[in-house]
N, C-alpha and C. Protein backbone atom coordinates (compact mmCIF):
# COMPACT_ATOMS: atom_id res chain seq x y z
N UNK A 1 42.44 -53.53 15.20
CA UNK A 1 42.24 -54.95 14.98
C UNK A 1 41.29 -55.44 16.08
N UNK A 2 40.09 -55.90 15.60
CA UNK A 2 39.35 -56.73 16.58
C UNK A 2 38.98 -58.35 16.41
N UNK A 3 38.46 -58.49 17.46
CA UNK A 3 38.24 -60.08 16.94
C UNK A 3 36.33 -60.28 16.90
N UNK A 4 36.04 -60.67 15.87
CA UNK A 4 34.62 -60.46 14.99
C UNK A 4 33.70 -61.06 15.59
N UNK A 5 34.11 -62.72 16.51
CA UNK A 5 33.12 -63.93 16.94
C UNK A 5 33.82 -64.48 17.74
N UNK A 6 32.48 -65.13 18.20
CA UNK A 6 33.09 -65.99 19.15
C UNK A 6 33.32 -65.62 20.68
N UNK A 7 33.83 -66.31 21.23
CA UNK A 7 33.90 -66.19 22.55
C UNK A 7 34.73 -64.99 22.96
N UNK A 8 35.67 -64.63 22.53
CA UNK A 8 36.36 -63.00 22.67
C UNK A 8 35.91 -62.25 21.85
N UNK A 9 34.34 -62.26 21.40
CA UNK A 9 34.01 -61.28 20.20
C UNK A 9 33.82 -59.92 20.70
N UNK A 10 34.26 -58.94 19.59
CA UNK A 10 34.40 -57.71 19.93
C UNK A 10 35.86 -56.76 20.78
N UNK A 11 36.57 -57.90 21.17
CA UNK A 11 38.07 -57.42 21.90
C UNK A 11 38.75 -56.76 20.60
N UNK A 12 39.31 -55.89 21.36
CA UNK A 12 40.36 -55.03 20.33
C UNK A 12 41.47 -54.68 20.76
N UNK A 13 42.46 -54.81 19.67
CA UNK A 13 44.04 -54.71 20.36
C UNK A 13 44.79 -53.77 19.21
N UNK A 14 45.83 -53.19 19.45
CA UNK A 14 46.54 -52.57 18.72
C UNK A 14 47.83 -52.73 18.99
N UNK A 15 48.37 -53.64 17.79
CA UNK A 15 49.98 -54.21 17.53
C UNK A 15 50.39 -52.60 17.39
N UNK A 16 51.86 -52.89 18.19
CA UNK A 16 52.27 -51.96 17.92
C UNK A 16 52.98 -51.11 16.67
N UNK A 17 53.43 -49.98 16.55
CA UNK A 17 53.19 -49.39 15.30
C UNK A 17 54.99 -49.93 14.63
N UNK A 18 55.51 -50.16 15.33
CA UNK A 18 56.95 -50.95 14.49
C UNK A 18 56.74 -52.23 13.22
N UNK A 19 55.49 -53.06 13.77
CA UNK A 19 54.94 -53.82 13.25
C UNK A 19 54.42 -53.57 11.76
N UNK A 20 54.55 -54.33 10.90
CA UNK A 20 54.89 -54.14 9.51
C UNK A 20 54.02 -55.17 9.00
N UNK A 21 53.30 -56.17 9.68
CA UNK A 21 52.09 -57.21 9.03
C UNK A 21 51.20 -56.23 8.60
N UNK A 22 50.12 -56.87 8.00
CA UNK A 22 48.81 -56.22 6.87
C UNK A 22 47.65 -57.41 7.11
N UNK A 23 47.92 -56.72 8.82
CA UNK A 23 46.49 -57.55 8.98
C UNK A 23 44.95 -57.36 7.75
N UNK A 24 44.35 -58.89 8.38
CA UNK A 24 43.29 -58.97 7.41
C UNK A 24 42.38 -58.04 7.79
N UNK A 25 42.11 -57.14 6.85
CA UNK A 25 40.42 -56.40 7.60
C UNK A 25 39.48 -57.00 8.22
N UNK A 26 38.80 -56.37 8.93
CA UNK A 26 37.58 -57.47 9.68
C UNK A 26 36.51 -57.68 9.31
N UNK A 27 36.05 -56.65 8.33
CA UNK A 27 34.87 -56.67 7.12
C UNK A 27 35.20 -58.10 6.66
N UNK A 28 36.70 -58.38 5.68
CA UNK A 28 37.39 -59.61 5.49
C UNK A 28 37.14 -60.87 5.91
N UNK A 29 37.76 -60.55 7.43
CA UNK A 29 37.76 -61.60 8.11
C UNK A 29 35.90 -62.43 8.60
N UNK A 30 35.40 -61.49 9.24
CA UNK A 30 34.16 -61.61 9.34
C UNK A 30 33.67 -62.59 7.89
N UNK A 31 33.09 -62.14 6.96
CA UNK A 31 32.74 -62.69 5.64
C UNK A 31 33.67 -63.91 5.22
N UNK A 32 34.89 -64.09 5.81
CA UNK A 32 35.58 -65.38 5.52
C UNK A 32 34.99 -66.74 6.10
N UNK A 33 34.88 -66.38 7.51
CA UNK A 33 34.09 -67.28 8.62
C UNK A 33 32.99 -67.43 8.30
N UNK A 34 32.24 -66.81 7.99
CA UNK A 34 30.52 -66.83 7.38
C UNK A 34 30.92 -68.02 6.21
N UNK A 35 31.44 -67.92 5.47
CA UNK A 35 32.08 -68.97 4.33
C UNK A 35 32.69 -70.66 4.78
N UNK A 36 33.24 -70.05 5.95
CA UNK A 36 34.07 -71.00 6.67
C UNK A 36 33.07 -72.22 7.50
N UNK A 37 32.32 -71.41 7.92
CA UNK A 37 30.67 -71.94 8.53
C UNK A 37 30.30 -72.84 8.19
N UNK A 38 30.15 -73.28 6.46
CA UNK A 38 29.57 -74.12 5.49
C UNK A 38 30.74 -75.14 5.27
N UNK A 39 31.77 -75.19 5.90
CA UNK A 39 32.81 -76.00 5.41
C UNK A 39 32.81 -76.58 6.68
N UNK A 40 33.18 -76.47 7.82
CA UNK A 40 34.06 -76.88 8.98
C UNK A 40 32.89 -76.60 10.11
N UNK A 41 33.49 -77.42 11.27
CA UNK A 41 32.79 -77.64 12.55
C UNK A 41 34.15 -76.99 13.03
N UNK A 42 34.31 -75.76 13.93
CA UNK A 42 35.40 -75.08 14.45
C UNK A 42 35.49 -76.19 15.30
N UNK A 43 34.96 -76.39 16.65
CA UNK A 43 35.37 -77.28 17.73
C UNK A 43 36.17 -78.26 17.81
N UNK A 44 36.47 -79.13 15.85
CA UNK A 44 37.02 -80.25 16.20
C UNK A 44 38.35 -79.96 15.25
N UNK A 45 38.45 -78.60 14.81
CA UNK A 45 39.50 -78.10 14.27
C UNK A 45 40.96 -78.08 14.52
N UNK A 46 41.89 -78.37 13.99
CA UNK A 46 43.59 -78.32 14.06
C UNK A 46 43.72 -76.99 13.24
N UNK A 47 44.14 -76.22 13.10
CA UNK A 47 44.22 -74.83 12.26
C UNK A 47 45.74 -74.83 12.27
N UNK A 48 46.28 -74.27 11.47
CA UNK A 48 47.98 -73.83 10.95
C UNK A 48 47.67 -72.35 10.37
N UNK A 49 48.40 -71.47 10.63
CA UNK A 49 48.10 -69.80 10.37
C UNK A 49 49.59 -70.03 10.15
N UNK A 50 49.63 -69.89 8.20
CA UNK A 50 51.07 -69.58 8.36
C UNK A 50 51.25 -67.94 7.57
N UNK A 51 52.77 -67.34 7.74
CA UNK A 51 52.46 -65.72 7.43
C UNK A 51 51.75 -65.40 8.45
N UNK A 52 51.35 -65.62 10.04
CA UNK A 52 50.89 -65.03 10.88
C UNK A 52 50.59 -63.62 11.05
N UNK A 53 51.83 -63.32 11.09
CA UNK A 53 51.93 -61.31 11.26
C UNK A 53 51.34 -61.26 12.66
N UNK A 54 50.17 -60.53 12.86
CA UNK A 54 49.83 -60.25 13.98
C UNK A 54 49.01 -61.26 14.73
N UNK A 55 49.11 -62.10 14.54
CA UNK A 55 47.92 -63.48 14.87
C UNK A 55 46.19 -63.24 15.19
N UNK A 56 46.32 -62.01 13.94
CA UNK A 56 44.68 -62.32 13.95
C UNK A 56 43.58 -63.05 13.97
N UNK A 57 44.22 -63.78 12.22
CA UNK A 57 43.48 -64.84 12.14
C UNK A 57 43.26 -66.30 13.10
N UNK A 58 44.63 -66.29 14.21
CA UNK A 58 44.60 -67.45 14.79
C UNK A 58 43.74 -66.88 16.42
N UNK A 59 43.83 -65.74 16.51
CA UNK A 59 42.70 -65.50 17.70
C UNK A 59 41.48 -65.77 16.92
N UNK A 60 41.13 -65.27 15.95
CA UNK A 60 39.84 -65.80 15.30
C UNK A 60 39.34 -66.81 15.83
N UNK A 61 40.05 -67.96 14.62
CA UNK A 61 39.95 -69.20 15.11
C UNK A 61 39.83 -69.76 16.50
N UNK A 62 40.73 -69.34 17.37
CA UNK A 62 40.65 -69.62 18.87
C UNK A 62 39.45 -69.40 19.64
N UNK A 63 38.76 -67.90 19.02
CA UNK A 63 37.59 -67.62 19.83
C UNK A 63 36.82 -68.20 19.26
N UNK A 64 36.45 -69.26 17.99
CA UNK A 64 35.40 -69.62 17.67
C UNK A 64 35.66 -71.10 17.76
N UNK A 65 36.34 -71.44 19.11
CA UNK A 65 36.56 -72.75 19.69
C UNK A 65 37.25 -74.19 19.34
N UNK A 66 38.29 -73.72 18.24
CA UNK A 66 38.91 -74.81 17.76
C UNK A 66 40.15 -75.29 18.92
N UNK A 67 40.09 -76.55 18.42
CA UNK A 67 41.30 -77.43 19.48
C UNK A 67 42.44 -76.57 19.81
N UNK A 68 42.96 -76.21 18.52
CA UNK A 68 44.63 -75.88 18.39
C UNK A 68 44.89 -74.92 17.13
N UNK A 69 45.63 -73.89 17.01
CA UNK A 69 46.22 -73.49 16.20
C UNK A 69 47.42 -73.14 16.57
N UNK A 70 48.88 -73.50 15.35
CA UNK A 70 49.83 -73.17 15.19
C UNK A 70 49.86 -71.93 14.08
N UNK A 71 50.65 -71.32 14.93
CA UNK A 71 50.90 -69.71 14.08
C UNK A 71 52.29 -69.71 13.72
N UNK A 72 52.78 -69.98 12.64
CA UNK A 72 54.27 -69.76 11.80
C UNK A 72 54.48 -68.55 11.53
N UNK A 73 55.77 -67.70 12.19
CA UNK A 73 55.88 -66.48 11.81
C UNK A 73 57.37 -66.12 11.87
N UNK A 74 57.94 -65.67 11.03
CA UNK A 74 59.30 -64.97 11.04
C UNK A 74 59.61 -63.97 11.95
N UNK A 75 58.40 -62.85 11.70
CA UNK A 75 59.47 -61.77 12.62
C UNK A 75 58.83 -61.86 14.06
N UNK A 76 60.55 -61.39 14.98
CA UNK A 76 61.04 -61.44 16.42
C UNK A 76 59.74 -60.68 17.00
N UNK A 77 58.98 -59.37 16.33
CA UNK A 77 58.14 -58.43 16.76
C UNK A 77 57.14 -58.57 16.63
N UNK A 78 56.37 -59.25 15.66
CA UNK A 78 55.24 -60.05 15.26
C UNK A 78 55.17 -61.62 16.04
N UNK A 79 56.20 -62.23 16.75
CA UNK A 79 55.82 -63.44 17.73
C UNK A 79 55.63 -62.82 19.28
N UNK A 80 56.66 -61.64 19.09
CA UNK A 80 56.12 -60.97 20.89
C UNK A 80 54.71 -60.54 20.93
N UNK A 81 53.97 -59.78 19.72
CA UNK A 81 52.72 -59.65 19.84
C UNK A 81 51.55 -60.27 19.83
N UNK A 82 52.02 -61.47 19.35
CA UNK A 82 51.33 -62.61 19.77
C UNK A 82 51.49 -63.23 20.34
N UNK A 83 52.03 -63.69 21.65
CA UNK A 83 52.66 -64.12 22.60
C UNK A 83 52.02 -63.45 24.06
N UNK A 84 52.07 -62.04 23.94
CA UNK A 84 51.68 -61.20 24.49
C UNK A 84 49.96 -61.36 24.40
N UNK A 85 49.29 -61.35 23.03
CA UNK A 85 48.06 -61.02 22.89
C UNK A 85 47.53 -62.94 23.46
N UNK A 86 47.99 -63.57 23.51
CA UNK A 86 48.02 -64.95 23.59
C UNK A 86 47.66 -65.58 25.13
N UNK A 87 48.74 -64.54 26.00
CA UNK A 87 48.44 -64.35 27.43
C UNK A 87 47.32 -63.51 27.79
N UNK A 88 47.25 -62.52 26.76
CA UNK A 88 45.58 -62.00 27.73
C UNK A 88 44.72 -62.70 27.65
N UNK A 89 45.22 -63.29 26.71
CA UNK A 89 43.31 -64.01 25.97
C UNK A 89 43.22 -65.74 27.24
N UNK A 90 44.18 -65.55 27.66
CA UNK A 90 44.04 -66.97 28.28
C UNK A 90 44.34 -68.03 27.20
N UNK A 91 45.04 -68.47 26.23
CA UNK A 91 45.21 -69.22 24.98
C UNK A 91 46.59 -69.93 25.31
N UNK A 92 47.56 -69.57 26.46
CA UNK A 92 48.20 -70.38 26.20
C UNK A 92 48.43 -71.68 25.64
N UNK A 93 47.25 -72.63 25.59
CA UNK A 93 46.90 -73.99 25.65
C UNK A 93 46.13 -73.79 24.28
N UNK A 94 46.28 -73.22 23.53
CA UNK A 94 45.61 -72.96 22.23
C UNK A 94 45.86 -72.72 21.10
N UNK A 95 46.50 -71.02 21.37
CA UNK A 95 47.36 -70.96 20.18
C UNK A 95 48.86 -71.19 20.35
N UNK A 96 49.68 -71.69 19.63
CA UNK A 96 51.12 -72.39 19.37
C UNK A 96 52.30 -71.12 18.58
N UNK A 97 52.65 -70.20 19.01
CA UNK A 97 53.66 -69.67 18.34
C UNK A 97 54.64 -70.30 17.69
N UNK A 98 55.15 -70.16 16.31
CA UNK A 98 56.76 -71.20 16.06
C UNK A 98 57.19 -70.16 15.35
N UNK A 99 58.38 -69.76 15.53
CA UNK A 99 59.40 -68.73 14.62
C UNK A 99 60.34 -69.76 13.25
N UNK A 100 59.91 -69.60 12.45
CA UNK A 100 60.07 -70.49 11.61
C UNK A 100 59.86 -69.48 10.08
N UNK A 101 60.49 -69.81 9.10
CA UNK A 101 60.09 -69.72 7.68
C UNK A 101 59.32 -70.76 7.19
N UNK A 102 58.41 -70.11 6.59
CA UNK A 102 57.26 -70.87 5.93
C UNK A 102 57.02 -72.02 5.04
N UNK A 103 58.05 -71.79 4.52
CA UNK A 103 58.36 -73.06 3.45
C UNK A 103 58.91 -74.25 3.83
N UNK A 104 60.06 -73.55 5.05
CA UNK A 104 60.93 -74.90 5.57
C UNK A 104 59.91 -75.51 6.46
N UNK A 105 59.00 -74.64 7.14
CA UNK A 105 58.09 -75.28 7.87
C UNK A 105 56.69 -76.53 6.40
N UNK A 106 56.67 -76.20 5.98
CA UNK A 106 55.88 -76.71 4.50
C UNK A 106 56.24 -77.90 4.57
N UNK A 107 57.94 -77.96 3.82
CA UNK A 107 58.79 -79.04 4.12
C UNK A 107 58.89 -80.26 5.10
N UNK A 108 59.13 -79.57 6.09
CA UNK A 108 59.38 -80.18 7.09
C UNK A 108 57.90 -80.67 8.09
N UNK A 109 57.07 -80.15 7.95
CA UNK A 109 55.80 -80.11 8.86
C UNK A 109 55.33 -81.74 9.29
N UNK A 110 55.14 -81.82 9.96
CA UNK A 110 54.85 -84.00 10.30
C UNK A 110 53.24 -83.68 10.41
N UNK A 111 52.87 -82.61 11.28
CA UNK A 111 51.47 -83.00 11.41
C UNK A 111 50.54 -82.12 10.54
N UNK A 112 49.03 -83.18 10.75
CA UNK A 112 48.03 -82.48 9.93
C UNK A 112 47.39 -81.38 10.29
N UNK A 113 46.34 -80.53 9.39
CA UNK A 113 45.66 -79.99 9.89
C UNK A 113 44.49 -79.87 9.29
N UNK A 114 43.59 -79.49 9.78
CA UNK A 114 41.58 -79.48 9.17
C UNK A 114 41.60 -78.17 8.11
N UNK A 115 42.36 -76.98 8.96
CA UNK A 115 42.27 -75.99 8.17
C UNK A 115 43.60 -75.31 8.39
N UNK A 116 44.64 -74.45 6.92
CA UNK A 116 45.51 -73.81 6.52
C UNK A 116 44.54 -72.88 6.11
N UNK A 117 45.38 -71.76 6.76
CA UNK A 117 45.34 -70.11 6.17
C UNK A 117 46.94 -69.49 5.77
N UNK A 118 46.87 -68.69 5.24
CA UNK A 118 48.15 -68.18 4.61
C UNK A 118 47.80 -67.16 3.92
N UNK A 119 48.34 -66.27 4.37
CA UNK A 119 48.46 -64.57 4.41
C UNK A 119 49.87 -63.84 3.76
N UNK A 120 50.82 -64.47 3.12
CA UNK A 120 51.94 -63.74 2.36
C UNK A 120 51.82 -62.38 1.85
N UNK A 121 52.84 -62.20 2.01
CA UNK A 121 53.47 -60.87 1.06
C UNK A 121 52.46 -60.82 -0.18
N UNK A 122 51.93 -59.91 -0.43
CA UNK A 122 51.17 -59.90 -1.32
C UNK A 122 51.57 -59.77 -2.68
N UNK A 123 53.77 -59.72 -2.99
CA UNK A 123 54.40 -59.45 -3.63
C UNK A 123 55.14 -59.89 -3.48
N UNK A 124 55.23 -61.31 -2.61
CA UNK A 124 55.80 -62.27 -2.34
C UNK A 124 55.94 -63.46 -4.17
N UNK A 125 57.36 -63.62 -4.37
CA UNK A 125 57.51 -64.42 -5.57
C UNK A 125 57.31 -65.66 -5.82
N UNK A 126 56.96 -66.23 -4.26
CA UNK A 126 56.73 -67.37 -4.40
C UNK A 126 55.12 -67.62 -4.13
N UNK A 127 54.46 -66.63 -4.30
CA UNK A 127 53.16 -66.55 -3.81
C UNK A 127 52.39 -67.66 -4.96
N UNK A 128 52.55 -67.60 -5.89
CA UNK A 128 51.85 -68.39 -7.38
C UNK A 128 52.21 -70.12 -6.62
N UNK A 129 52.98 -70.18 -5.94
CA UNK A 129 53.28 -71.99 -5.96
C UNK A 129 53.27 -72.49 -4.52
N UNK A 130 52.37 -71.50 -4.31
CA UNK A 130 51.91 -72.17 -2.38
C UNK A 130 51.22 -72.82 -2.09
N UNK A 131 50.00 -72.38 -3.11
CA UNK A 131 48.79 -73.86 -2.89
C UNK A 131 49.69 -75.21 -3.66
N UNK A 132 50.01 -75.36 -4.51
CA UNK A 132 50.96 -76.49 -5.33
C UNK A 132 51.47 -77.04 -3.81
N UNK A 133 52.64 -76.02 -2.71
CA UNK A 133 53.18 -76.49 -2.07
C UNK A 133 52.58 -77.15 -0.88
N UNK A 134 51.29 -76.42 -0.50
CA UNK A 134 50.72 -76.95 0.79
C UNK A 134 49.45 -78.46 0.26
N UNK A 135 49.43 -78.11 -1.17
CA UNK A 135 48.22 -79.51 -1.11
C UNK A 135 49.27 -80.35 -1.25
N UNK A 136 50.08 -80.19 -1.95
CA UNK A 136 50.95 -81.74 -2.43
C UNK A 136 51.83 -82.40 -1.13
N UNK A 137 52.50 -81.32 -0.04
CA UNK A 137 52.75 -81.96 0.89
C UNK A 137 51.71 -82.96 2.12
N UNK A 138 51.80 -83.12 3.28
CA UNK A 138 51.11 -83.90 4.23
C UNK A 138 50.75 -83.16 5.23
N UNK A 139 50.47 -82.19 5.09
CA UNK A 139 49.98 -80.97 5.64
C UNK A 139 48.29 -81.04 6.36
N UNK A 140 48.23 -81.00 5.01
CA UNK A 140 46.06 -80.64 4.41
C UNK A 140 45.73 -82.12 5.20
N UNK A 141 44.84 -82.56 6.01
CA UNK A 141 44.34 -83.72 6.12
C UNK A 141 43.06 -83.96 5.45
N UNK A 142 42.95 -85.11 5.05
CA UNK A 142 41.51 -85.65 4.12
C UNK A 142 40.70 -84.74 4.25
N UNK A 143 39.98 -83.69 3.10
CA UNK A 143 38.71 -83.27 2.90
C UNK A 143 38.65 -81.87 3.58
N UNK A 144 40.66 -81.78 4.39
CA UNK A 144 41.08 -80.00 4.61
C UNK A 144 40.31 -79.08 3.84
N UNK A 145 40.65 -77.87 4.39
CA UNK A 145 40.54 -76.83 3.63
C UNK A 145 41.86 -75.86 3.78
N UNK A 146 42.35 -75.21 2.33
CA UNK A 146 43.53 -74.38 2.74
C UNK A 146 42.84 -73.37 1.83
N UNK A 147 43.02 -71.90 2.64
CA UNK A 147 42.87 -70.90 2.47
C UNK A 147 43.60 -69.50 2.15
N UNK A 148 44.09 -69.17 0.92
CA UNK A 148 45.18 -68.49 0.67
C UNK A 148 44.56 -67.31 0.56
N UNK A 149 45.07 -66.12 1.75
CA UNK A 149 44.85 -64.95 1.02
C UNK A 149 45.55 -63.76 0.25
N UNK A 150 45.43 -62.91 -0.79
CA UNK A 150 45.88 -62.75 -2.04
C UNK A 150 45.80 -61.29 -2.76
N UNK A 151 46.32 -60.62 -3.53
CA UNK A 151 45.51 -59.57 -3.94
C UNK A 151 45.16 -59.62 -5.23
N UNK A 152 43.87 -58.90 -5.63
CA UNK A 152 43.33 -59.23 -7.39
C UNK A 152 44.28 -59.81 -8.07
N UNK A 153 45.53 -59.45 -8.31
CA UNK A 153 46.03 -59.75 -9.10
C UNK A 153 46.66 -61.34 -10.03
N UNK A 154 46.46 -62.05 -8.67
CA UNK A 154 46.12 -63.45 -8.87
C UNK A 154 44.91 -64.27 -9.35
N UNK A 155 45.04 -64.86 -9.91
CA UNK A 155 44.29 -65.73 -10.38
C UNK A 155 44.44 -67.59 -10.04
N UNK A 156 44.11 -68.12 -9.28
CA UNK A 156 44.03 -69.42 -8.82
C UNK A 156 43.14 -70.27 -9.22
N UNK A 157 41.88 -70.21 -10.50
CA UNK A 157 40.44 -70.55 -10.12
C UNK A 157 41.45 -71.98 -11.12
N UNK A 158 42.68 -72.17 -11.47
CA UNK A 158 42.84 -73.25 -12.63
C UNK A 158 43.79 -74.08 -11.53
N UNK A 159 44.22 -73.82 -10.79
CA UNK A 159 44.72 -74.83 -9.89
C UNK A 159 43.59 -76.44 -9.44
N UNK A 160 44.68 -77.30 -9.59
CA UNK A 160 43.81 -78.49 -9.05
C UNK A 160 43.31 -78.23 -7.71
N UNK A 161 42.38 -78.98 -7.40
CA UNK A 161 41.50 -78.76 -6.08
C UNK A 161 41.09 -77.22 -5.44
N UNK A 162 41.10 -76.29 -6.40
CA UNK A 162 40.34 -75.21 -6.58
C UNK A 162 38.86 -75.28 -5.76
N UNK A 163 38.38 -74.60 -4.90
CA UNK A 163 37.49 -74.58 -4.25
C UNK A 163 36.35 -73.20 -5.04
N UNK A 164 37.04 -72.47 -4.31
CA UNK A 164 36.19 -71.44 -4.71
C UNK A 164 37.08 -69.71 -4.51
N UNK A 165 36.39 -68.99 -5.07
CA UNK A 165 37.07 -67.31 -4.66
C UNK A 165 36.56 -66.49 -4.03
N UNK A 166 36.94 -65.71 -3.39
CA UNK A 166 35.82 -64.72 -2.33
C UNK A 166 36.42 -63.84 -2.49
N UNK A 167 35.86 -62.60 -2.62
CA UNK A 167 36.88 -60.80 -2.82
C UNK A 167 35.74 -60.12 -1.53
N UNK A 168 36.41 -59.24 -1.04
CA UNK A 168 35.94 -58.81 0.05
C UNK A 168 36.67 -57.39 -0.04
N UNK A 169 36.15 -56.17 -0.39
CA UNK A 169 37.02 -55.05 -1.04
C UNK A 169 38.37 -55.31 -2.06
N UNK A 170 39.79 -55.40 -1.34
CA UNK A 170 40.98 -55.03 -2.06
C UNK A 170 41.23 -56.81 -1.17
N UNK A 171 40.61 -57.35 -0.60
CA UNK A 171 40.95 -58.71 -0.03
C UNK A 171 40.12 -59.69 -1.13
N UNK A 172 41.08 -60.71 -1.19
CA UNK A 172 40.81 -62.35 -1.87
C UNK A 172 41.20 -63.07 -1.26
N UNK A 173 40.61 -64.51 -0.97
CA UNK A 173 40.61 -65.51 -0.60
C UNK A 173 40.20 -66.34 -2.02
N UNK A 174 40.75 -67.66 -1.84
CA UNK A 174 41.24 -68.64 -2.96
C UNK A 174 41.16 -69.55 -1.88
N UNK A 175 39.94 -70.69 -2.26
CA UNK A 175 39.84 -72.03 -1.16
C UNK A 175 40.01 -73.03 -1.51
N UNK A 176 41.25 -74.38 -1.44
CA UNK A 176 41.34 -75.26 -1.96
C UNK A 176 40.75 -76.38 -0.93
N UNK A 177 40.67 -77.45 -1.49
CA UNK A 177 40.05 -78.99 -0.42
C UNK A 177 41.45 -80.18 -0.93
N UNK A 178 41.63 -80.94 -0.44
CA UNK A 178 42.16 -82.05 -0.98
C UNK A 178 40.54 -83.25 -0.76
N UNK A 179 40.04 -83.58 -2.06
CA UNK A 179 39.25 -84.49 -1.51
C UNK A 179 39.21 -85.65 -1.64
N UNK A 180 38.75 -86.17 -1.01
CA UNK A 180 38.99 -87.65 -0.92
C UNK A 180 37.70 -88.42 -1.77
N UNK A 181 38.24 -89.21 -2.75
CA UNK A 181 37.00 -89.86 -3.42
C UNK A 181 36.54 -91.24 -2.90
């Protein structure tokens, strides 16, 4: 796992092998941000990484200079490794660990954010009604972007506020906006 841009570009770390996330490839990740580029100004960014796993995507984000990201993650072994990877990077003040389930966090969440990513089980059952769950709550702020990633086997392009699709090998991304008219 490395990190693609940005100010820690090129660092590489290896979660340890107990660890059971499916990090994003970096071919992936890389080509997401290139995408991401045309949407968002990182610097003035709030980011939410929920399904964390190894907090790739939220070092991403971090090295390409956004305010804040919160990383939502269940497992005990997947928050030490980011916690850990969090202190090298100097991020205390950056990225936000919360041990939390995803949904109750959905639920419950008070604040906004510019940009949602979400990385589930790729065989996760509730995977079909996540964008439903994250645009309709108070999550997404005006003209957000939430970013679900997915495997072929989904299809999202009929969801309201449907953005766009990106496949990147055996990786999909599905980009919604809430926009404001």
């Amino acid at each position: 796992m490395r990190i693609v841009s940005g100010k820690f570009k090129g660092r590489r770390f290896s979660p340890p092998t107990h660890i059971t996330a499916r990090p994003t490839t970096d071919f992936a990740k890389e080509a997401l941000f290139n995408v991401l580029n045309n949407y968002i100004s990182f610097e003035d960014c709030v980011v939410l990484d929920l399904f964390a796993g190894t907090g790739s995507i939220s070092y991403e984000f971090a090295s390409r200079g956004v305010k804040r990201v919160v990383s939502v993650e269940m497992s005990d072994k997947h928050l030490d490794f980011i916690h850990k990877i969090r202190q090298e990077l100097g991020l205390m003040k950056v990225v936000y660990p919360i041990k939390m389930n995803v949904f109750r966090y959905i639920q419950q969440g008070k604040e906004q954010f510019d940009v949602i990513f979400a990385d589930p089980p790729y065989e996760m059952k509730e995977l079909p009604q996540l964008p439903a769950l994250v645009l309709q709550g108070n999550l997404l702020s005006d003209d957000g972007i939430f970013i679900l990633e997915h495997s072929a086997k989904q299809d999202f392009s009929q969801e309201p506020n449907f953005l766009e699709h990106r496949q990147y090998g055996n990786v999909n991304f599905s980009l919604f906006t809430r926009k404001v008219n």
